[in-house]
PDB file of N, CA and C in Angstrom:
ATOM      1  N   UNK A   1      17.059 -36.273  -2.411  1.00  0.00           N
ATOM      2  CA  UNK A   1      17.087 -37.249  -3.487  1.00  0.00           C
ATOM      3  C   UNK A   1      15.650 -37.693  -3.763  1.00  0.00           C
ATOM      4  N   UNK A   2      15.122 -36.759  -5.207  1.00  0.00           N
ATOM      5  CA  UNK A   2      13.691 -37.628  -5.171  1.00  0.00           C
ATOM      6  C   UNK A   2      13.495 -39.216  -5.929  1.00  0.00           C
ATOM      7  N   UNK A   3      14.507 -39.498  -6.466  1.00  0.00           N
ATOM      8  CA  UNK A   3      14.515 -41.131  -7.034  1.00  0.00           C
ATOM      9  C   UNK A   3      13.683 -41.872  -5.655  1.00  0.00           C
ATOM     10  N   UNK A   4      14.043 -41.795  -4.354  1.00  0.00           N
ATOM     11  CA  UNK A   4      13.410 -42.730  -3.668  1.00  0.00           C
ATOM     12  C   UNK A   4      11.747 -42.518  -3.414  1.00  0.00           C
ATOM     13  N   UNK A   5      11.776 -40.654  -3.565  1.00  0.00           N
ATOM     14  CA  UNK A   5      10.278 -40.942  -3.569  1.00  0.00           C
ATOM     15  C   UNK A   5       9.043 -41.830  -4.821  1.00  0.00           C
ATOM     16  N   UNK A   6      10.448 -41.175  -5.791  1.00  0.00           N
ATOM     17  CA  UNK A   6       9.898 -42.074  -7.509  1.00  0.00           C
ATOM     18  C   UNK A   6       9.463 -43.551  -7.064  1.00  0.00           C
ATOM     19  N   UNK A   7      10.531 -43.960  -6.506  1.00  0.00           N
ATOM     20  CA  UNK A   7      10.865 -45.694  -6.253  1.00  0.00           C
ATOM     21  C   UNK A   7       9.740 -46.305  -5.201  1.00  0.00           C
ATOM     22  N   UNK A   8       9.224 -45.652  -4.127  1.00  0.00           N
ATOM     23  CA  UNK A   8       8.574 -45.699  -3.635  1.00  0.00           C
ATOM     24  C   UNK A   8       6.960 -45.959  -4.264  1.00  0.00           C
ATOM     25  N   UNK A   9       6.733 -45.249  -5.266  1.00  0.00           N
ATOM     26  CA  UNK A   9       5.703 -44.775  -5.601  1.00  0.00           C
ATOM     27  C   UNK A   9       5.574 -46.158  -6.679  1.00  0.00           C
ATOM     28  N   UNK A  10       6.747 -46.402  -7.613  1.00  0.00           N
ATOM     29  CA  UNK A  10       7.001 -47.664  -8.478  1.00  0.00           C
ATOM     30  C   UNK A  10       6.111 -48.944  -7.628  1.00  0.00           C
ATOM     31  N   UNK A  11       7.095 -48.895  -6.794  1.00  0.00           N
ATOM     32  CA  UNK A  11       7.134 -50.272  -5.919  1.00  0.00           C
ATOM     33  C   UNK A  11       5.213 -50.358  -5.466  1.00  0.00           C
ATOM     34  N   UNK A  12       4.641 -49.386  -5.255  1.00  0.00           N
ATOM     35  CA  UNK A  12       3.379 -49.299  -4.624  1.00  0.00           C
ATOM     36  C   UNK A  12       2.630 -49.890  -6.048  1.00  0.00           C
ATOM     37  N   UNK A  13       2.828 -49.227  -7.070  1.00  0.00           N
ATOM     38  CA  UNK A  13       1.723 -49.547  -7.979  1.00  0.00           C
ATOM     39  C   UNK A  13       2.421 -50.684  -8.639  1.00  0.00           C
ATOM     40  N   UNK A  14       3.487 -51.520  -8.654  1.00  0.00           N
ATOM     41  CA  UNK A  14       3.517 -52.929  -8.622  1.00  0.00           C
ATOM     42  C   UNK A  14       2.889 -53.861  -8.142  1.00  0.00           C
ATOM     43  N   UNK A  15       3.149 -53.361  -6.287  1.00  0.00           N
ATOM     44  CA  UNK A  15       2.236 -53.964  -5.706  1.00  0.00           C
ATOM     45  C   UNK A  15       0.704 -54.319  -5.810  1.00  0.00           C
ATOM     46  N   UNK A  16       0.051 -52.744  -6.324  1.00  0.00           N
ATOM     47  CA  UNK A  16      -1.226 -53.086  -6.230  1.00  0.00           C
ATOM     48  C   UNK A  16      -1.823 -53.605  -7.510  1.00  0.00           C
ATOM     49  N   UNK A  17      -1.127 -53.659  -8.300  1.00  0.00           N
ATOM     50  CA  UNK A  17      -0.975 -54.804  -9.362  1.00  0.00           C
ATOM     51  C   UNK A  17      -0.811 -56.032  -9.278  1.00  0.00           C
ATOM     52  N   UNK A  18      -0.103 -56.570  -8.471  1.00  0.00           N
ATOM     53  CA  UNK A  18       0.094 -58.223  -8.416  1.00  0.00           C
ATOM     54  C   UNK A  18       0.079 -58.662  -7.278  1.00  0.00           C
ATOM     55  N   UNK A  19      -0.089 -57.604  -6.252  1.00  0.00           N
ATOM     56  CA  UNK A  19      -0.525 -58.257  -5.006  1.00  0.00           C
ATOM     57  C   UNK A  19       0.630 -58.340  -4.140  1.00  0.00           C
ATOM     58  N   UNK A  20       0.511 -59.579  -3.586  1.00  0.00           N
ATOM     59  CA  UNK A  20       1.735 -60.127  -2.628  1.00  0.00           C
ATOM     60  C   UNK A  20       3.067 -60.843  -3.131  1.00  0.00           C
ATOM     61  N   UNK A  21       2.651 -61.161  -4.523  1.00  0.00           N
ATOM     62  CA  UNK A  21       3.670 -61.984  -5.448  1.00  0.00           C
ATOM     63  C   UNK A  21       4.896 -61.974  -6.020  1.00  0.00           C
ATOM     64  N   UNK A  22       5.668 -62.668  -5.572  1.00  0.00           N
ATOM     65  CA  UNK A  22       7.000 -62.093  -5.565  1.00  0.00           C
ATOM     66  C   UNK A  22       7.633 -61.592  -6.814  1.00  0.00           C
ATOM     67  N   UNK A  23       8.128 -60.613  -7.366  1.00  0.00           N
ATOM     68  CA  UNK A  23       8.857 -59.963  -8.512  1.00  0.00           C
ATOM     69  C   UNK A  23      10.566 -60.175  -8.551  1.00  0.00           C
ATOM     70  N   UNK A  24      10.371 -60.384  -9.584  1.00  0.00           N
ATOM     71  CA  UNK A  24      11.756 -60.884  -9.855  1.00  0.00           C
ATOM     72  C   UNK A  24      12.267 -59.544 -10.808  1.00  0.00           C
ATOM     73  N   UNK A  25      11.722 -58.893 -11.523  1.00  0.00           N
ATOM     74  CA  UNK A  25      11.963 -57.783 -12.266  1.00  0.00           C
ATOM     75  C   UNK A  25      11.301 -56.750 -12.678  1.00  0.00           C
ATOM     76  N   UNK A  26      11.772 -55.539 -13.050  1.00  0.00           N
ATOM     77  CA  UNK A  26      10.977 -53.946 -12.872  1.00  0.00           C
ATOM     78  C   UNK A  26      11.886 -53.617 -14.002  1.00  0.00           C
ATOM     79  N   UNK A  27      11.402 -53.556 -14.960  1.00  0.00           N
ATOM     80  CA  UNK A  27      12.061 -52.491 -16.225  1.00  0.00           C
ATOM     81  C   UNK A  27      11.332 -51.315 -16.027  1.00  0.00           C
ATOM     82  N   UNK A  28      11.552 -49.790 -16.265  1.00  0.00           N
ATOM     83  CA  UNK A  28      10.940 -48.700 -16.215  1.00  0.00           C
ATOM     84  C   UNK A  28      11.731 -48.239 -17.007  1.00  0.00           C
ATOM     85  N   UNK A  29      10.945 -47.357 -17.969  1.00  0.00           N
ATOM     86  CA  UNK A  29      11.226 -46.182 -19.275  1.00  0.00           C
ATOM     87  C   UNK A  29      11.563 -45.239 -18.217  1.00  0.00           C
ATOM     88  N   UNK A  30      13.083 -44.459 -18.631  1.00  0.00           N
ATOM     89  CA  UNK A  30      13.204 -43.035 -18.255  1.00  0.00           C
ATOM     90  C   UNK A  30      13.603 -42.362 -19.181  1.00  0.00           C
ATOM     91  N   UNK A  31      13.039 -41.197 -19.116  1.00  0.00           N
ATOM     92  CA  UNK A  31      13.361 -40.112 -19.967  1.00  0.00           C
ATOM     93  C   UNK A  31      14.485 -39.577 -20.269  1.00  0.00           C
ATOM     94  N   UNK A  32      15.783 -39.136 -21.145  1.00  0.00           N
ATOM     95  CA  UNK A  32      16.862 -38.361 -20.646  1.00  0.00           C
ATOM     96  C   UNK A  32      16.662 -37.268 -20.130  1.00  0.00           C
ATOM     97  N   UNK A  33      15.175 -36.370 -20.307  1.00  0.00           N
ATOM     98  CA  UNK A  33      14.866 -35.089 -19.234  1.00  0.00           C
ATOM     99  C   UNK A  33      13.927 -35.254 -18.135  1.00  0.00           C
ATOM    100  N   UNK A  34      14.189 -36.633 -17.470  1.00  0.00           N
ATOM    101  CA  UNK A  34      13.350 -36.856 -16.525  1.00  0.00           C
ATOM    102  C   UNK A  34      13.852 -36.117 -15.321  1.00  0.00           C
ATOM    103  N   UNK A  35      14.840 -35.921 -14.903  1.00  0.00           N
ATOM    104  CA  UNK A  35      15.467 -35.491 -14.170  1.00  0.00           C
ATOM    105  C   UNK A  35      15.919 -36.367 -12.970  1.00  0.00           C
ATOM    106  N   UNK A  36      16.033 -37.635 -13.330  1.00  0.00           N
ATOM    107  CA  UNK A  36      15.942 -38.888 -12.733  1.00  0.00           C
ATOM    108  C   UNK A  36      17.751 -39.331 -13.272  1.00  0.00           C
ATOM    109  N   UNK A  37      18.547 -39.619 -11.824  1.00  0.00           N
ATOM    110  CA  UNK A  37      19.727 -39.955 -11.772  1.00  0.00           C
ATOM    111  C   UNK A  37      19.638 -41.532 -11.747  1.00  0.00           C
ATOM    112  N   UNK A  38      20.146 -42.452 -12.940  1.00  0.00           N
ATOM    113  CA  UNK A  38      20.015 -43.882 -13.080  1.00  0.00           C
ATOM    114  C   UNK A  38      20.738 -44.107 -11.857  1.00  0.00           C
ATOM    115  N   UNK A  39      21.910 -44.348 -11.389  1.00  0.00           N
ATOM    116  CA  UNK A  39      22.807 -44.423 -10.451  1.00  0.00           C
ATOM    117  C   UNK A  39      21.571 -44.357  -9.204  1.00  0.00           C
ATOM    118  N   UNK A  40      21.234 -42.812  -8.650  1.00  0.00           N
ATOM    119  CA  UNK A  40      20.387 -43.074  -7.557  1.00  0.00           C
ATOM    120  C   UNK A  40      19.219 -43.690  -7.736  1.00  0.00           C
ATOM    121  N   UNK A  41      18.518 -44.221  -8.847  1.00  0.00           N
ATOM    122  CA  UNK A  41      17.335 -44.751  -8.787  1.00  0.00           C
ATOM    123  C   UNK A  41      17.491 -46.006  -8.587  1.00  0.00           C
ATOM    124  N   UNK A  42      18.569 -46.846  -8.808  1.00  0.00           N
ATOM    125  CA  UNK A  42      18.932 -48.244  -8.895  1.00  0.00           C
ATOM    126  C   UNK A  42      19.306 -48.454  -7.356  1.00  0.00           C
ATOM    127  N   UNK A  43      19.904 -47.289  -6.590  1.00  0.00           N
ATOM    128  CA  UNK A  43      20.336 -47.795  -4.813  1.00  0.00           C
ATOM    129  C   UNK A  43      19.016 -47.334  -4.156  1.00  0.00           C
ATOM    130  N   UNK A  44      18.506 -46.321  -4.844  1.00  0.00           N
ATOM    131  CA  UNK A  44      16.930 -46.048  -4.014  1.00  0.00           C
ATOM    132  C   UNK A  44      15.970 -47.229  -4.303  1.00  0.00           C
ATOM    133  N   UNK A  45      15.927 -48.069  -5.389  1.00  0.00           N
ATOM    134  CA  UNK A  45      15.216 -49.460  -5.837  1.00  0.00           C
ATOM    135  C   UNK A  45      15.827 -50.322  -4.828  1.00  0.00           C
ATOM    136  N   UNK A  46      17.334 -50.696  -4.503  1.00  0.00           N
ATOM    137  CA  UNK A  46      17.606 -51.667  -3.616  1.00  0.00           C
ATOM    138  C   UNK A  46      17.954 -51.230  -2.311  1.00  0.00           C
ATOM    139  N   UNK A  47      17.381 -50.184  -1.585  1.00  0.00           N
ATOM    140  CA  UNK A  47      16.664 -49.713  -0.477  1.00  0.00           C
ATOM    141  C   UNK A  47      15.306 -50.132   0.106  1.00  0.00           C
ATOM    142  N   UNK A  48      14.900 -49.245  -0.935  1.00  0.00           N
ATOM    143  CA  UNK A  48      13.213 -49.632  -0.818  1.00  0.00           C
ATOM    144  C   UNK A  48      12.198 -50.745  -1.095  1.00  0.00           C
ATOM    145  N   UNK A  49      12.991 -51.724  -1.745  1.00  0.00           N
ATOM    146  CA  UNK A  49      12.662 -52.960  -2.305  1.00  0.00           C
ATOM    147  C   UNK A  49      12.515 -53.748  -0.714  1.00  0.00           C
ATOM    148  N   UNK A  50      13.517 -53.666   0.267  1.00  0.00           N
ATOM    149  CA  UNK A  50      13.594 -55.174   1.240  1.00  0.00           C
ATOM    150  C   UNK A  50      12.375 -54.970   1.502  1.00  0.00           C
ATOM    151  N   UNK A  51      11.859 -55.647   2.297  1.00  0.00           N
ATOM    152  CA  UNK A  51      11.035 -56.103   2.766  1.00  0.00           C
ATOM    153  C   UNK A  51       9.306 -55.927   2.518  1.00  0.00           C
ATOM    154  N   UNK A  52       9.607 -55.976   0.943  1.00  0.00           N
ATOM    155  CA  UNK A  52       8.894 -56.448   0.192  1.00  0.00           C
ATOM    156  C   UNK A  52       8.631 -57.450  -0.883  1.00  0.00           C
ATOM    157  N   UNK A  53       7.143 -57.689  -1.347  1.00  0.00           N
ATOM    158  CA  UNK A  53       7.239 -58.697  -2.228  1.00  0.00           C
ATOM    159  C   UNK A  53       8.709 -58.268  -3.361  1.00  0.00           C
ATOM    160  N   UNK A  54       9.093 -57.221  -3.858  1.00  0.00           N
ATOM    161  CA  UNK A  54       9.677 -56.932  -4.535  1.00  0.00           C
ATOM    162  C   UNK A  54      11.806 -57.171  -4.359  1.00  0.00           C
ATOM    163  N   UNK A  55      11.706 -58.097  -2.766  1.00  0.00           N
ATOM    164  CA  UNK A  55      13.014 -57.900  -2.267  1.00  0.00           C
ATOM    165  C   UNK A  55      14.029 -57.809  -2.819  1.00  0.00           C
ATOM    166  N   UNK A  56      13.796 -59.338  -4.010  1.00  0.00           N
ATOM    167  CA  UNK A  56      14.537 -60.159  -4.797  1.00  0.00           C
ATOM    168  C   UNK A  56      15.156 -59.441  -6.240  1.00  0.00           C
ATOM    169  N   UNK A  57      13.773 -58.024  -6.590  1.00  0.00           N
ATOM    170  CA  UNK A  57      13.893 -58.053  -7.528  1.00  0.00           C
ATOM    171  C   UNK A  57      14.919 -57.105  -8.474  1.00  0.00           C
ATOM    172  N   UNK A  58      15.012 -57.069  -9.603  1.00  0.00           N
ATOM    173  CA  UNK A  58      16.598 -56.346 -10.460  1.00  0.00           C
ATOM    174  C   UNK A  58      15.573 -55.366 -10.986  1.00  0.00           C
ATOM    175  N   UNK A  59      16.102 -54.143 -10.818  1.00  0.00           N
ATOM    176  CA  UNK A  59      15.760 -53.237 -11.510  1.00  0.00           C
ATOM    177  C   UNK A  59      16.557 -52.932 -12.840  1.00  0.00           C
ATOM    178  N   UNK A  60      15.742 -52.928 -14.046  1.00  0.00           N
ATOM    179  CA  UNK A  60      16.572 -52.565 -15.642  1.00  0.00           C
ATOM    180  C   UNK A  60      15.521 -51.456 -15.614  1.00  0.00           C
ATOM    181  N   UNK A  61      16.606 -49.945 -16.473  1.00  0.00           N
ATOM    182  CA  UNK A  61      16.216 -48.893 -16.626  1.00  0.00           C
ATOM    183  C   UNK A  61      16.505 -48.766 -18.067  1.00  0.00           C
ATOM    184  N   UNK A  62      15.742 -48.387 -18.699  1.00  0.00           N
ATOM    185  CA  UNK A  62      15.570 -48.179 -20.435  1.00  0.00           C
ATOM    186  C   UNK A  62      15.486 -46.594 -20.615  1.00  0.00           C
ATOM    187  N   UNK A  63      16.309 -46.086 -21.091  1.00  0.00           N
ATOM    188  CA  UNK A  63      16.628 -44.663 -21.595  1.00  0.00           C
ATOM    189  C   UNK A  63      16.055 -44.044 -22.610  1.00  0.00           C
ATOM    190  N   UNK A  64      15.000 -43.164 -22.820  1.00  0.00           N
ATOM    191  CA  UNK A  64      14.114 -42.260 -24.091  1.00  0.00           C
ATOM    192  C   UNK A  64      15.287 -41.302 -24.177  1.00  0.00           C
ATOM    193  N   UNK A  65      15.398 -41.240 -25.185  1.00  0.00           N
ATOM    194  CA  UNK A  65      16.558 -39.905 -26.001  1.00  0.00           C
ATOM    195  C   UNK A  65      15.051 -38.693 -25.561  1.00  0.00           C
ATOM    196  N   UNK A  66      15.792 -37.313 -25.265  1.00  0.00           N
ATOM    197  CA  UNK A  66      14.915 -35.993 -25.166  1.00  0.00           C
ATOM    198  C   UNK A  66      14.875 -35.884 -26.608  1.00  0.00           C
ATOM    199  N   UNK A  67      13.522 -35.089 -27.400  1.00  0.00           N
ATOM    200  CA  UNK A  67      13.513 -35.209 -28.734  1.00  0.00           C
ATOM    201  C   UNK A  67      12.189 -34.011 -28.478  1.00  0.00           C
ATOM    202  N   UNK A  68      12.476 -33.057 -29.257  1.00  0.00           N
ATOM    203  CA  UNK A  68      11.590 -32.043 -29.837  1.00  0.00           C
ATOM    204  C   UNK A  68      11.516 -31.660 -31.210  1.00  0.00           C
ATOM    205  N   UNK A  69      10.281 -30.666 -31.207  1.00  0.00           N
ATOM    206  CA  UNK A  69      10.935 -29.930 -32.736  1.00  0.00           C
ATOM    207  C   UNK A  69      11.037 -28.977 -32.428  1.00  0.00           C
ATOM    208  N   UNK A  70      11.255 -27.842 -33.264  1.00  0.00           N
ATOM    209  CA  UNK A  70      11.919 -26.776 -33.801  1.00  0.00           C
ATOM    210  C   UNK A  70      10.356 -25.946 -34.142  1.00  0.00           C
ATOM    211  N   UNK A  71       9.938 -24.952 -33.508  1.00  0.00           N
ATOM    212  CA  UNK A  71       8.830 -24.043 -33.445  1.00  0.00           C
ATOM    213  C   UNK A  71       8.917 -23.156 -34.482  1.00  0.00           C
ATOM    214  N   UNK A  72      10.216 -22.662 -35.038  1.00  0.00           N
ATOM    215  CA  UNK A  72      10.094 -21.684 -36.464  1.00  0.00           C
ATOM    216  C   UNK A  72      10.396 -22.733 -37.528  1.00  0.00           C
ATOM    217  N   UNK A  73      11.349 -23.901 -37.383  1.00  0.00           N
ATOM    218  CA  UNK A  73      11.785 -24.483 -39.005  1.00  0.00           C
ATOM    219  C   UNK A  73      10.614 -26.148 -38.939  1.00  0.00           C
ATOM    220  N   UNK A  74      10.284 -26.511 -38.136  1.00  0.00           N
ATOM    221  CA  UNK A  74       9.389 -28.086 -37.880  1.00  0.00           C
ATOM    222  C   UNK A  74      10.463 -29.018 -37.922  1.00  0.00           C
ATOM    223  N   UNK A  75      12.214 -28.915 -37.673  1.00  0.00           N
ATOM    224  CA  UNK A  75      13.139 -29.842 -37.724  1.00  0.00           C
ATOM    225  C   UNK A  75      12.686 -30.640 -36.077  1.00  0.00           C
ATOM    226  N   UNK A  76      13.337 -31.658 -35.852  1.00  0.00           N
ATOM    227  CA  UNK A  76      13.258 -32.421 -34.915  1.00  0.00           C
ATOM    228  C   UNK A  76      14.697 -32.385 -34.276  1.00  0.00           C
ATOM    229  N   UNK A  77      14.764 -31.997 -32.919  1.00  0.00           N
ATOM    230  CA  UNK A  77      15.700 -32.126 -32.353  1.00  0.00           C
ATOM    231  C   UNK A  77      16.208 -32.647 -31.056  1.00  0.00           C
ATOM    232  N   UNK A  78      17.189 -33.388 -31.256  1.00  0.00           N
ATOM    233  CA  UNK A  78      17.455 -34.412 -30.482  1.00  0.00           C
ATOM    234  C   UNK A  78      18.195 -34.293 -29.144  1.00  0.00           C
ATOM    235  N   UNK A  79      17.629 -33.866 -27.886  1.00  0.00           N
ATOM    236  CA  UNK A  79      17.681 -33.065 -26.665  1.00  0.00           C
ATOM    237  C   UNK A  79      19.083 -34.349 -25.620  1.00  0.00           C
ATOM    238  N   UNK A  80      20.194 -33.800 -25.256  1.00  0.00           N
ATOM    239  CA  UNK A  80      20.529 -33.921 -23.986  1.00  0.00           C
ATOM    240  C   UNK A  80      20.600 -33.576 -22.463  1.00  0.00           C
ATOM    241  N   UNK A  81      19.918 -32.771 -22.658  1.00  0.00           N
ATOM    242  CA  UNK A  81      19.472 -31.596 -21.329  1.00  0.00           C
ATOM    243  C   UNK A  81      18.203 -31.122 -21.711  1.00  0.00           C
ATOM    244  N   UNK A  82      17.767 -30.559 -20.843  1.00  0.00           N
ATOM    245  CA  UNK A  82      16.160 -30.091 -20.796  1.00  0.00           C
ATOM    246  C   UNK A  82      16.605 -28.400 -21.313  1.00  0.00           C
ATOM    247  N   UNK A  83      16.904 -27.969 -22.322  1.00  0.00           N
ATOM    248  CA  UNK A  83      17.424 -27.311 -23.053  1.00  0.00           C
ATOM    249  C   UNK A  83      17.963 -27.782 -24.449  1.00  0.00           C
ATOM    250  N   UNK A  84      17.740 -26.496 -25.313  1.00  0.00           N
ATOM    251  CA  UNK A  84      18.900 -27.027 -26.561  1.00  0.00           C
ATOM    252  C   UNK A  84      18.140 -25.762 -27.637  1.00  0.00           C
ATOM    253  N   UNK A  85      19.474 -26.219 -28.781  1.00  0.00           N
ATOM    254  CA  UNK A  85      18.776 -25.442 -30.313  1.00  0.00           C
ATOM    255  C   UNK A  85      19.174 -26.020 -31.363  1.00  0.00           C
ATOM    256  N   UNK A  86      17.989 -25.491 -32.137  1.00  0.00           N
ATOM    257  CA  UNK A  86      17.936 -26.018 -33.556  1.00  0.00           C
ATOM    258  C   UNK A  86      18.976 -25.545 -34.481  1.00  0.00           C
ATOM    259  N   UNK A  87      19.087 -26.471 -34.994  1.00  0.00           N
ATOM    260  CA  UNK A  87      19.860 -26.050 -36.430  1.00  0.00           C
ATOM    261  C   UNK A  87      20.218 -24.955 -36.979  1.00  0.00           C
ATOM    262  N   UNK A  88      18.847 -24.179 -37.131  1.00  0.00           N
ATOM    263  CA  UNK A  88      18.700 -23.012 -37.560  1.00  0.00           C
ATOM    264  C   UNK A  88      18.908 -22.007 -36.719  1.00  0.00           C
ATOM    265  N   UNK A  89      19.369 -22.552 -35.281  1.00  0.00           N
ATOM    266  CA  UNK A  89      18.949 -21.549 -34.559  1.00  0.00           C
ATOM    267  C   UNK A  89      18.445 -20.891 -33.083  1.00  0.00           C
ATOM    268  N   UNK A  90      17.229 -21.460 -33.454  1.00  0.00           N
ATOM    269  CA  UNK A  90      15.990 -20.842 -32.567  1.00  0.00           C
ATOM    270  C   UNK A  90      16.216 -22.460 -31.758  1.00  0.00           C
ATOM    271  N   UNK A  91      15.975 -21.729 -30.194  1.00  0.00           N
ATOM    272  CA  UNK A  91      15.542 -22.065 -29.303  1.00  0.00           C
ATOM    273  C   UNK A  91      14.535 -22.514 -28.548  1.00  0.00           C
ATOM    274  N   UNK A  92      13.375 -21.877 -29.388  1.00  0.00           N
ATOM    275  CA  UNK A  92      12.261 -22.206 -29.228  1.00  0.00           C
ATOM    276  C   UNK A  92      11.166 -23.670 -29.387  1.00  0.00           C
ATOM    277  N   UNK A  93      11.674 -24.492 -28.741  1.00  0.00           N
ATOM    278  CA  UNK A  93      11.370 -25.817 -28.974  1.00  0.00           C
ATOM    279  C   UNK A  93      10.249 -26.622 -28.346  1.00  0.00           C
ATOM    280  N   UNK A  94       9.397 -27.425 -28.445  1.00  0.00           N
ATOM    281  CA  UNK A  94       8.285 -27.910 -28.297  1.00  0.00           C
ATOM    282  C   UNK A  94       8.605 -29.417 -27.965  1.00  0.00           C
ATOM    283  N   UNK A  95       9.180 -30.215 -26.601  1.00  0.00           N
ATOM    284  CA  UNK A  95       9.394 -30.866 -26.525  1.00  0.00           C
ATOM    285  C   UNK A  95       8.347 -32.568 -26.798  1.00  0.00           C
ATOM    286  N   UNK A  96       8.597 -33.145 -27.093  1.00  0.00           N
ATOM    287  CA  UNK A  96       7.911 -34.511 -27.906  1.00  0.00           C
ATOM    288  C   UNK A  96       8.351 -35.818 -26.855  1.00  0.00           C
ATOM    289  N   UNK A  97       9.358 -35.900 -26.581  1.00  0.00           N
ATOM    290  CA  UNK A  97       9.542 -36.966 -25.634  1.00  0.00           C
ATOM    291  C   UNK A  97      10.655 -36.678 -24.558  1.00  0.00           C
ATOM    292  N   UNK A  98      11.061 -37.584 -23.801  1.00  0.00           N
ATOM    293  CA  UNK A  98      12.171 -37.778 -22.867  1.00  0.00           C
ATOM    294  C   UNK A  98      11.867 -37.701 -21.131  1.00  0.00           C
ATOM    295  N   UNK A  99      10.619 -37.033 -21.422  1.00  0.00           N
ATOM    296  CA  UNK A  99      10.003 -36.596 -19.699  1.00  0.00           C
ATOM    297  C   UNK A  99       9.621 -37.959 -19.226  1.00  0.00           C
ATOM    298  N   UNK A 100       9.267 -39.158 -20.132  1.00  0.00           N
ATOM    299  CA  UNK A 100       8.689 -40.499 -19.277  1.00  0.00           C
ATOM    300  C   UNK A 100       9.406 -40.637 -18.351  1.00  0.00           C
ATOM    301  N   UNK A 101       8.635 -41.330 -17.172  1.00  0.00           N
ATOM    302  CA  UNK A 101       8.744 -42.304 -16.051  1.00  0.00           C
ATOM    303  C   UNK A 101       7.719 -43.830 -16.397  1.00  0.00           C
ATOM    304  N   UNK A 102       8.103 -44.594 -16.601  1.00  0.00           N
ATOM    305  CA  UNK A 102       7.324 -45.194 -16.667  1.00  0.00           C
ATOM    306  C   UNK A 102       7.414 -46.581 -16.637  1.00  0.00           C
ATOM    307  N   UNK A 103       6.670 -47.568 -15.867  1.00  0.00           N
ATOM    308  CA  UNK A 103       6.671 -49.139 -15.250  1.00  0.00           C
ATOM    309  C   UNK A 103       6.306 -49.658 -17.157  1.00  0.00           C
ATOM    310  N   UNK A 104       7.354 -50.103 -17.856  1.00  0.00           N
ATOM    311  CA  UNK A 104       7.261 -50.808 -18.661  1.00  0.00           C
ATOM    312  C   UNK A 104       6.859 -52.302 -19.035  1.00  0.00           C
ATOM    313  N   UNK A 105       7.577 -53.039 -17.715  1.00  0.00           N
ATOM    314  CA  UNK A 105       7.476 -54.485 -17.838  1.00  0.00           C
ATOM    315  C   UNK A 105       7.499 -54.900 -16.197  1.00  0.00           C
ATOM    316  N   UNK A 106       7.031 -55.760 -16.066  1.00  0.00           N
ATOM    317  CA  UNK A 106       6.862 -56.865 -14.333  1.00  0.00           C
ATOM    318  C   UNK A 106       7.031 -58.174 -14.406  1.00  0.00           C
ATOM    319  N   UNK A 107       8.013 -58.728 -14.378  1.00  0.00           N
ATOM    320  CA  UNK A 107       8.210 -60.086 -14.122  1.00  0.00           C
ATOM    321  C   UNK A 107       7.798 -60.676 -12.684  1.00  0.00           C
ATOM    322  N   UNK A 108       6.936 -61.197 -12.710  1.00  0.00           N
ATOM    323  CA  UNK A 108       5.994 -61.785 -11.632  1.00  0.00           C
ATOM    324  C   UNK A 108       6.897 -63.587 -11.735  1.00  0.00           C
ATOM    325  N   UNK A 109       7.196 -64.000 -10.291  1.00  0.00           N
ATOM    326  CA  UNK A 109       7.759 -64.918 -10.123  1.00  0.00           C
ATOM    327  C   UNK A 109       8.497 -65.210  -9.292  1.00  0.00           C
TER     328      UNK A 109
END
C-alpha cells in the first residue's frame, strides 16, 4: 500500500512548514490517475498522523477529473482510468491533468 508512503511524506512537509503546531486540517488535490486509493489514503492519514503535531487532524481529499486531448483531432478528453479514447477514435492521447498529488490547504490551529 503506497498511500502510507504518500502520507508519510504529506505529513513531513507539513511539518517542516509549520513546525511543531498543531493542525487541525490537510486538504490535498488528487488526481483521478493518481493511482491513489481515497479509502486507503484517509486510514494511512489516521495511522500516521498519532503522534504527531498533526494527531488531531481531518484529512479532506479533493478529486481532479483525468483530462487530455486527442493527438490526431485537438478534442479534450475526459479520462476515468489512466487510459481512454477519443471521439474520433484514436487513442493516442496527451494527458493534461489528473496525475496531481498535492498539499492544497493547512489549517494551523
Amino acid at each position: 500500500m503506497h498511500e502510507i508512503g504518500l502520507v508519510e511524506e504529506v505529513i513531513e512537509i507539513v511539518r517542516q512548514r509549520t513546525g511543531d503546531a498543531p493542525i487541525r486540517r490537510v486538504v490535498l488535490e488528487v488526481g483521478a490517475l493518481a493511482a491513489v486509493l481515497p479509502d486507503a489514503m484517509r486510514f494511512a492519514f489516521e495511522v500516521c498522523r498519532e503522534g504527531t503535531p498533526l494527531a488531531g487532524a481531518i484529512l479532506d481529499l479533493v478529486e481532479t477529473p483525468g483530462l487530455a486531448r486527442c493527438r490526431a483531432c485537438g478534442a479534450e478528453v475526459r479520462l476515468d482510468r489512466p487510459f481512454g479514447r477519443c471521439t474520433c477514435g484514436n487513442a493516442d492521447l496527451d494527458w493534461m491533468s489528473g496525475e496531481e498529488l498535492r498539499i492544497r490547504e493547512v489549517e494551523v490551529g
